[in-house]
Every structure is written in C-alpha cells, then in structure tokens.
C-alpha atoms as a PDB file:
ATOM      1  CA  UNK A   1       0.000   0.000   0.000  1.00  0.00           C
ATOM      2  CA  UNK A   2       2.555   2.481   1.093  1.00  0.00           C
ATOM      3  CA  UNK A   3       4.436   1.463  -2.338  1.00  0.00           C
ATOM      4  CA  UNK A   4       0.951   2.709  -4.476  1.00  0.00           C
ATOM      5  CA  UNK A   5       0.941   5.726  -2.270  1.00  0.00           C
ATOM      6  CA  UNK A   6       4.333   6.665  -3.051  1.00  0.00           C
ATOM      7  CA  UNK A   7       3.813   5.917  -6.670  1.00  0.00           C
ATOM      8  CA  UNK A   8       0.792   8.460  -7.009  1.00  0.00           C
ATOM      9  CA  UNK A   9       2.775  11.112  -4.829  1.00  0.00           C
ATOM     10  CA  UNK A  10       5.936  10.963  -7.241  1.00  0.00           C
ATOM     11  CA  UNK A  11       3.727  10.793 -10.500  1.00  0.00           C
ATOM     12  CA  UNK A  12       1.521  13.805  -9.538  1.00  0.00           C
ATOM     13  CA  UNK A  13       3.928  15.890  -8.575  1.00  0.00           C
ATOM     14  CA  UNK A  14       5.943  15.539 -11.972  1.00  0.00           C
ATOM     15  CA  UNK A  15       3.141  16.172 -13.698  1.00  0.00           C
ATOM     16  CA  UNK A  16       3.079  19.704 -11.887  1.00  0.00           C
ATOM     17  CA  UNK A  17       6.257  19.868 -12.369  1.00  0.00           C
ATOM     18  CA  UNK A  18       6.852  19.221 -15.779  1.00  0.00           C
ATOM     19  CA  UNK A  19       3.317  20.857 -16.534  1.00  0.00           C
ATOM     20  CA  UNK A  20       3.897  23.085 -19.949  1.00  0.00           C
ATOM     21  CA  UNK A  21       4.193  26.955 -19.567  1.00  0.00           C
ATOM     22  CA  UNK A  22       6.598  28.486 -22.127  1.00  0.00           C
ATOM     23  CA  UNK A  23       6.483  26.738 -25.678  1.00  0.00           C
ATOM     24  CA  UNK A  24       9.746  26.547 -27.544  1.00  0.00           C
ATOM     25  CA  UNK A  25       9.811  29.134 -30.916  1.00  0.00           C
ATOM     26  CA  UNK A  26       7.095  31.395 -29.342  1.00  0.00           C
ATOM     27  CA  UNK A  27       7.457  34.671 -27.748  1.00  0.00           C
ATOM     28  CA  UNK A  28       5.067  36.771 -25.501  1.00  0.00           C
ATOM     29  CA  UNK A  29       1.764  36.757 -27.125  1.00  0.00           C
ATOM     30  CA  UNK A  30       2.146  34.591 -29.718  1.00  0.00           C
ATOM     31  CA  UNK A  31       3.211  31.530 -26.944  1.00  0.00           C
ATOM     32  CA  UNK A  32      -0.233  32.799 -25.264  1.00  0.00           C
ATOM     33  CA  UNK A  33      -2.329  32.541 -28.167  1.00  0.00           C
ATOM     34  CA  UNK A  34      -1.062  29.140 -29.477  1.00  0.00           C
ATOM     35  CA  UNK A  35      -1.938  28.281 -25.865  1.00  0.00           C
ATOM     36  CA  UNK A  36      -5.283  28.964 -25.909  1.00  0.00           C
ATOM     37  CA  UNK A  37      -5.958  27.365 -29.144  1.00  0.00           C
ATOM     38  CA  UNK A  38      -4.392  24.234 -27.900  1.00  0.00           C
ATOM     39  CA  UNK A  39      -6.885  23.983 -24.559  1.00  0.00           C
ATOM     40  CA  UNK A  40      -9.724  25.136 -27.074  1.00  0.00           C
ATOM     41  CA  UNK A  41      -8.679  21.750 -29.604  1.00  0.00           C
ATOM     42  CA  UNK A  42      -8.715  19.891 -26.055  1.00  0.00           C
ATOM     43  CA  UNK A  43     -12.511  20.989 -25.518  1.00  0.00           C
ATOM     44  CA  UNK A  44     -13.253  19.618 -28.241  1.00  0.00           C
ATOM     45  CA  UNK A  45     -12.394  16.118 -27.491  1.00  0.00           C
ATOM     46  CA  UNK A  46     -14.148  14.032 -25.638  1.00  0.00           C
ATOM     47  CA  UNK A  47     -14.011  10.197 -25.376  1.00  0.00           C
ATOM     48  CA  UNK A  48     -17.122   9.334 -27.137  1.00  0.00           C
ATOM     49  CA  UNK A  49     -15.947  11.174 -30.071  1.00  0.00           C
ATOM     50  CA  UNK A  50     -12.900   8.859 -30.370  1.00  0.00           C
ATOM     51  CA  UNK A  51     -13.094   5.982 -32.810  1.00  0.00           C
ATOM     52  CA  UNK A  52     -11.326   2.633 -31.608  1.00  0.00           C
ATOM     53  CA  UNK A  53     -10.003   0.244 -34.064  1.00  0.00           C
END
C-alpha cells in the first residue's frame, strides 16, 4: 500500500512539475495565443468522439 501511495505522490507531482508553460519558438503573445488554441482543440475532445479500431 505504502508502495501505491508513493507511486501516485511521485507521479503527480511531476506532472506539476513538468506541466507546460513556455512553448519553444514562441514569444510573448504569440506563446499565449497558441496556448489557448491548444486547450480550445482539447474541448473539443471528448471520449465518445474517439473511434477505436
């Protein structure tokens, strides 16, 4: 048990850690707007949208 608990500690925290904030080859407002058309895509998916197979 303690080994699970451990193993959800150390991958949440890299996941905040390594969380995206900056994009490489965009500056300022351009790094802001690809941003927000990235989580915009990411609305759009959901799982029963997704073909298997």
């Amino acid at each position: 048990m303690k080994h699970i608990l451990l193993l959800v500690f150390i991958l949440s925290i890299s996941t905040y850690t390594f969380a995206q904030k900056t994009i490489q080859g965009f500056a300022g407002e351009s790094a802001k707007a690809e941003l927000a058309l990235e989580d915009k895509f990411d609305s759009y998916l959901k799982a029963s949208n997704l073909v298997s197979g």
